[in-house]
Protein backbone atom coordinates (compact mmCIF):
# COMPACT_ATOMS: atom_id res chain seq x y z
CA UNK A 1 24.85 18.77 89.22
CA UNK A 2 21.15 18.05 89.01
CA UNK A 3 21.54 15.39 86.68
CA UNK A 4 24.36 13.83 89.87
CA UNK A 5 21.74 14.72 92.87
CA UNK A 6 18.64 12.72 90.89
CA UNK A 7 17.25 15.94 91.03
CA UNK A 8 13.39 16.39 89.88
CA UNK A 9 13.01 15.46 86.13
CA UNK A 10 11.22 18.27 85.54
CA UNK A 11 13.42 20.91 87.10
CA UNK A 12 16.39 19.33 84.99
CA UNK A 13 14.37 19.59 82.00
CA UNK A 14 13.53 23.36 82.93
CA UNK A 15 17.20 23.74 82.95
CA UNK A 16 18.08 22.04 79.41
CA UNK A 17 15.71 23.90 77.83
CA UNK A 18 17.18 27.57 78.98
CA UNK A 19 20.42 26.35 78.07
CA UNK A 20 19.14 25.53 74.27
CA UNK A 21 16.92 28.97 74.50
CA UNK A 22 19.99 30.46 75.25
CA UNK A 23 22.42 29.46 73.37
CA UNK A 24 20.15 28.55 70.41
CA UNK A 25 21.83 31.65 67.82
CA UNK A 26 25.35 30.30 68.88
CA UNK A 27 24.04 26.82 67.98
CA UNK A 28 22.43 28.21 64.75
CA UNK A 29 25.20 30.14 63.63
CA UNK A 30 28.19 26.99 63.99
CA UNK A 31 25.85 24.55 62.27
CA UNK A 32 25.61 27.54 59.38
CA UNK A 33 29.81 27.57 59.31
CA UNK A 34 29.63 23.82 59.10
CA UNK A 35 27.17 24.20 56.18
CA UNK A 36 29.45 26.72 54.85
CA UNK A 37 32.77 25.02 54.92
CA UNK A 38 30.95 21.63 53.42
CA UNK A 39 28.99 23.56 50.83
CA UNK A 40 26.31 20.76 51.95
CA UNK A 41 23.28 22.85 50.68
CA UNK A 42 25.01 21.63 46.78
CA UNK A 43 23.33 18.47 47.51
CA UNK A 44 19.89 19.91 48.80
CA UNK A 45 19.49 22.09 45.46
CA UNK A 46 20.65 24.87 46.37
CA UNK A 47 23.02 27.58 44.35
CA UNK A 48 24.40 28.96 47.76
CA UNK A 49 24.19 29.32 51.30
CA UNK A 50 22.11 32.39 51.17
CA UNK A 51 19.29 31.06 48.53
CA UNK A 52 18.88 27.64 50.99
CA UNK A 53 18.46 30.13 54.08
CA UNK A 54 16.16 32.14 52.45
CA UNK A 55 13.76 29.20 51.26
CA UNK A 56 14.30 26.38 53.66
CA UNK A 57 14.96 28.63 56.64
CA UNK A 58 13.15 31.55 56.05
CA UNK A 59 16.13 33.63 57.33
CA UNK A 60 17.31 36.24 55.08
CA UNK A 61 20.54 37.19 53.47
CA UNK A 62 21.65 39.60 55.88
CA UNK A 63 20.68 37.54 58.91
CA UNK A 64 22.60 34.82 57.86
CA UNK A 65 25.73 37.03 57.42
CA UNK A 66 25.16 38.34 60.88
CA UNK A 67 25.08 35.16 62.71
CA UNK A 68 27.92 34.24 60.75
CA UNK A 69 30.06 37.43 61.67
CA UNK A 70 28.75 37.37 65.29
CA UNK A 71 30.11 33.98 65.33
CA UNK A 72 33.45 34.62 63.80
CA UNK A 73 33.77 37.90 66.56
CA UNK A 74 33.20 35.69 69.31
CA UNK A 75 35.87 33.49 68.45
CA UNK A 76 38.18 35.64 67.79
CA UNK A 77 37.42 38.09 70.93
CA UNK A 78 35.72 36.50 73.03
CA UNK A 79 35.82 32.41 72.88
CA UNK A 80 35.36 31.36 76.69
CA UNK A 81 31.43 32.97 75.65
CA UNK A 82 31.12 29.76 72.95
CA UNK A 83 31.76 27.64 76.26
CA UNK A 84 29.32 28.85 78.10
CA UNK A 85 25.75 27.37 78.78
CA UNK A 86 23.85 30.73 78.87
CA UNK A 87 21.99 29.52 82.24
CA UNK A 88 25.31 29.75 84.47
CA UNK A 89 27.14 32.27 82.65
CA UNK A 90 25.55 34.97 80.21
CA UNK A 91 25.76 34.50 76.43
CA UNK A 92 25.23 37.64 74.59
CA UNK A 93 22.64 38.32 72.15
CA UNK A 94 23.68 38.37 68.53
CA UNK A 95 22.71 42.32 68.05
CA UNK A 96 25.21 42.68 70.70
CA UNK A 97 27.68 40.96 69.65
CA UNK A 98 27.04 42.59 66.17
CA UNK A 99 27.42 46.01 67.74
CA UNK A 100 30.82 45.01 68.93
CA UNK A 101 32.15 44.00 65.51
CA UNK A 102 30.38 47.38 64.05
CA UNK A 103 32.35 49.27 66.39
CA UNK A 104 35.73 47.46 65.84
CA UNK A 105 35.38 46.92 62.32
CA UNK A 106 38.65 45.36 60.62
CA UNK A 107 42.25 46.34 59.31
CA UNK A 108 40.30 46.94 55.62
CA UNK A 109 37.07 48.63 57.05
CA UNK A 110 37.82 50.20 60.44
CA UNK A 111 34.80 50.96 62.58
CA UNK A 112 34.34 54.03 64.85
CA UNK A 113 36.18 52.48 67.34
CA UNK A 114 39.32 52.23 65.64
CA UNK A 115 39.34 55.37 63.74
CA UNK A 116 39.13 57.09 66.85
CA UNK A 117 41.59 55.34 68.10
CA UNK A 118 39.97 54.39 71.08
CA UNK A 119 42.16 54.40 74.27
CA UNK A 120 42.44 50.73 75.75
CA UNK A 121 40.27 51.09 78.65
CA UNK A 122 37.27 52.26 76.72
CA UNK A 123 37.67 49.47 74.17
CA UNK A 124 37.95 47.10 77.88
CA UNK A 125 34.68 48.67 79.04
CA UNK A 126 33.26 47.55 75.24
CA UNK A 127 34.36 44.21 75.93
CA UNK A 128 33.18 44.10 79.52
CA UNK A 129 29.90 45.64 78.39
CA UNK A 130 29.08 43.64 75.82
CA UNK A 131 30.51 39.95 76.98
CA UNK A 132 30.22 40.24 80.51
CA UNK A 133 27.89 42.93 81.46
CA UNK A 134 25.75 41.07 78.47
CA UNK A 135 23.90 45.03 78.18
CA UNK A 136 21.52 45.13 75.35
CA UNK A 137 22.09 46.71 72.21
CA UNK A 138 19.98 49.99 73.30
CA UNK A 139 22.01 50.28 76.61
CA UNK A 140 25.15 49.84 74.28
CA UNK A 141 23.86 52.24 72.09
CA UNK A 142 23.14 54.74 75.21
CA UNK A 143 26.37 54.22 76.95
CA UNK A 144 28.84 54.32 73.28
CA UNK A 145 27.25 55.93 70.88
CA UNK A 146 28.42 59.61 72.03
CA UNK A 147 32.10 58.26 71.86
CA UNK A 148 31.70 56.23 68.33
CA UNK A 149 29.68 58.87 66.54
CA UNK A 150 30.40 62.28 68.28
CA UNK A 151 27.57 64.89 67.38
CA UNK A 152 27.96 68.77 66.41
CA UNK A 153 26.07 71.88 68.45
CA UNK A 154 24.17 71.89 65.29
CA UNK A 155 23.54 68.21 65.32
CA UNK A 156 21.90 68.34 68.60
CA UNK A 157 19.54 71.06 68.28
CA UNK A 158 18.60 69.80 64.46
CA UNK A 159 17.45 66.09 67.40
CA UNK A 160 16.22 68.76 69.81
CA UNK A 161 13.77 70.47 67.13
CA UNK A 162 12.45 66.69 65.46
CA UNK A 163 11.60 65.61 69.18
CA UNK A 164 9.51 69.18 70.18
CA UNK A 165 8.05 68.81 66.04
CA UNK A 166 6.77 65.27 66.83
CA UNK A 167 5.65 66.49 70.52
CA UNK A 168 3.55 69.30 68.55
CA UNK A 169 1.98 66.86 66.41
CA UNK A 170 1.07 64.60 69.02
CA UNK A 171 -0.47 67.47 71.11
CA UNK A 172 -2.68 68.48 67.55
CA UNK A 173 -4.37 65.14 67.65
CA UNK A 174 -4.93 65.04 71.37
CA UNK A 175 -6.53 68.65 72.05
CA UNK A 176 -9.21 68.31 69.90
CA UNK A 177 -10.21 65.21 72.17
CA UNK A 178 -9.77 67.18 75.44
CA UNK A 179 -13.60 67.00 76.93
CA UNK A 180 -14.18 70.23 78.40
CA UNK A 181 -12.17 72.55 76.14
CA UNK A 182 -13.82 75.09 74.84
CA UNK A 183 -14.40 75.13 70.57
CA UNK A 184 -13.00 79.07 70.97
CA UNK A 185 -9.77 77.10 73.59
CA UNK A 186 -8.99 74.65 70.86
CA UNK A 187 -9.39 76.81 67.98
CA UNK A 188 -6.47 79.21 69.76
CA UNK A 189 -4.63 76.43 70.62
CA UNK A 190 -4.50 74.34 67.54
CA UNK A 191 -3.71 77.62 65.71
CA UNK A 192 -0.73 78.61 67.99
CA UNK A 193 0.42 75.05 67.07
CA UNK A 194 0.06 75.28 63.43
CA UNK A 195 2.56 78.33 63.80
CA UNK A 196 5.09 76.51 66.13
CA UNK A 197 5.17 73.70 63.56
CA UNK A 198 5.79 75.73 60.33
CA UNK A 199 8.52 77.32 62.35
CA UNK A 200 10.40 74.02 63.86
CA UNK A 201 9.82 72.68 59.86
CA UNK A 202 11.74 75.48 58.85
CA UNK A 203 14.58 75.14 61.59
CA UNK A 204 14.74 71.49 60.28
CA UNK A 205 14.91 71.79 56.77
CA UNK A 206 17.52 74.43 56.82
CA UNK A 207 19.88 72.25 58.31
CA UNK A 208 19.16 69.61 55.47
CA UNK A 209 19.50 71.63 52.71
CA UNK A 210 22.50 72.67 53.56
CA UNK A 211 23.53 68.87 54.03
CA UNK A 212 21.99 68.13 50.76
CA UNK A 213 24.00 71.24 48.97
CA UNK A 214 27.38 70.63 50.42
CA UNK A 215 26.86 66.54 49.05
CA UNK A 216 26.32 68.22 45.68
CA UNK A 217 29.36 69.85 45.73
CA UNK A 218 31.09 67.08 46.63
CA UNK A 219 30.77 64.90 43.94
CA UNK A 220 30.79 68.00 41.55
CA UNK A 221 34.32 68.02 42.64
C-alpha cells in the first residue's frame, strides 16, 4: 500500500525493515532446509550442516536443530504464520514455537501434551496462544506449565522452602548494610537467620535424598 500511495521513502523503508526483523528466524531457518536438502555446505568444506553452522555461522548445534524443528512445526500446524509479514500479522518467536512442538511431541516421543491426553480445547487454546495470541515463552510457561507438568503437595512446598532459603540469604547480605542497626540488632538478627537457614536446608535436602534413594533403587531393579 505504501509502496502504491508514493508514500515517504523513509516510512516504507521503516516498514521493510520490521518485516525482515521479524521474520528474519523464519527466513534463517528455510534457507537452512534449503542447505539441508542440497547438502550445499559439501562444496564449502564442510562434513555437515552442523560443523558449517558452528564455524561460518557461529550458531550452534542445537540452535540449528531448533530453527529447523520450529520450521518443520509451523508447517505442519500452523502454515498461514510462514505467510505472514510479521508487521501486519504476528509471527511467533522461535522459543515459542519450540514450546509448542515440546508440548506436542510426536507419535515416537509424545510430549506432555499428548500423554495427558489433552482435551481438544486446551490443545486449541495452545494453538491460539502460541500462533495467534503470539504470548512469550514465559507467559506460555505461566499459563501451561501446571497442565503439562502437574506438581505434588510435596513438590510445592520443596519450591515454597528454595524461594524463603534464597529470601534468607538475600536478607544476610543486606542487614549487615542497614545504617542505623545496632551491632547487638544485627548480631540477633543474623543469628536467628543462620538458624532459619540450617532448618529450610534440612527441609530441602530431605526431599532430595529421598529422590536420589528411590533412583537407586530403580536401576538396582
Amino acid at each position: 500500500m505504501l509502496e502504491r500511495t508514493g508514500e515517504d521513502p523513509l516510512r516504507l523503508e521503516l516498514v521493510q525493515r520490521a518485516q525482515r526483523f521479524k521474520r528474519s528466524w523464519v527466513e534463517l531457518a528455510e534457507a537452512l532446509q534449503r542447505l539441508r536438502a542440497s547438502n550445499g555446505y559439501q562444496a564449502w568444506g564442510y562434513a555437515d550442516l552442523h560443523e558449517y553452522c558452528a564455524k561460518e555461522l557461529s550458531i550452534r548445534p542445537a540452535t540449528v536443530d531448533k530453527l529447523l524443528l520450529s520450521l518443520s512445526t509451523l508447517a505442519q500446524h500452523a502454515p498461514e504464520v510462514l505467510q505472514r509479514d510479521g508487521v501486519a500479522r504476528n509471527i511467533p518467536s522461535v522459543d515459542a514455537v519450540d514450546f509448542f512442538s515440546r508440548a506436542l511431541g510426536d507419535e515416537q516421543r509424545p510430549g506432555p501434551f499428548r500423554r495427558l491426553d489433552a482435551p481438544d480445547e486446551l490443545l486449541d487454546q495452545l494453538r491460539s496462544a502460541v500462533f495467534d495470541e503470539g504470548q512469550s515463552v514465559r507467559e506460555l510457561r505461566d499459563r501451561f506449565a501446571p497442565v503439562m507438568n502437574p506438581r505434588s503437595e510435596s513438590d510445592e512446598r520443596l519450591e515454597l522452602a528454595r524461594k524463603a532459603r534464597g529470601a534468607a540469604q538475600r536478607l544476610r547480605e543486606l542487614v549487615p548494610e542497614v545504617p542505623g542497626l545496632s551491632e547487638a540488632r544485627v548480631g540477633r538478627v543474623l543469628a536467628m537467620l543462620e538458624t532459619l537457614l540450617s532448618d529450610l536446608d534440612g527441609l530441602i535436602e530431605k526431599p532430595s535424598a529421598a529422590k536420589t534413594a528411590r533412583k537407586r533403587t530403580a536401576r538396582a531393579d
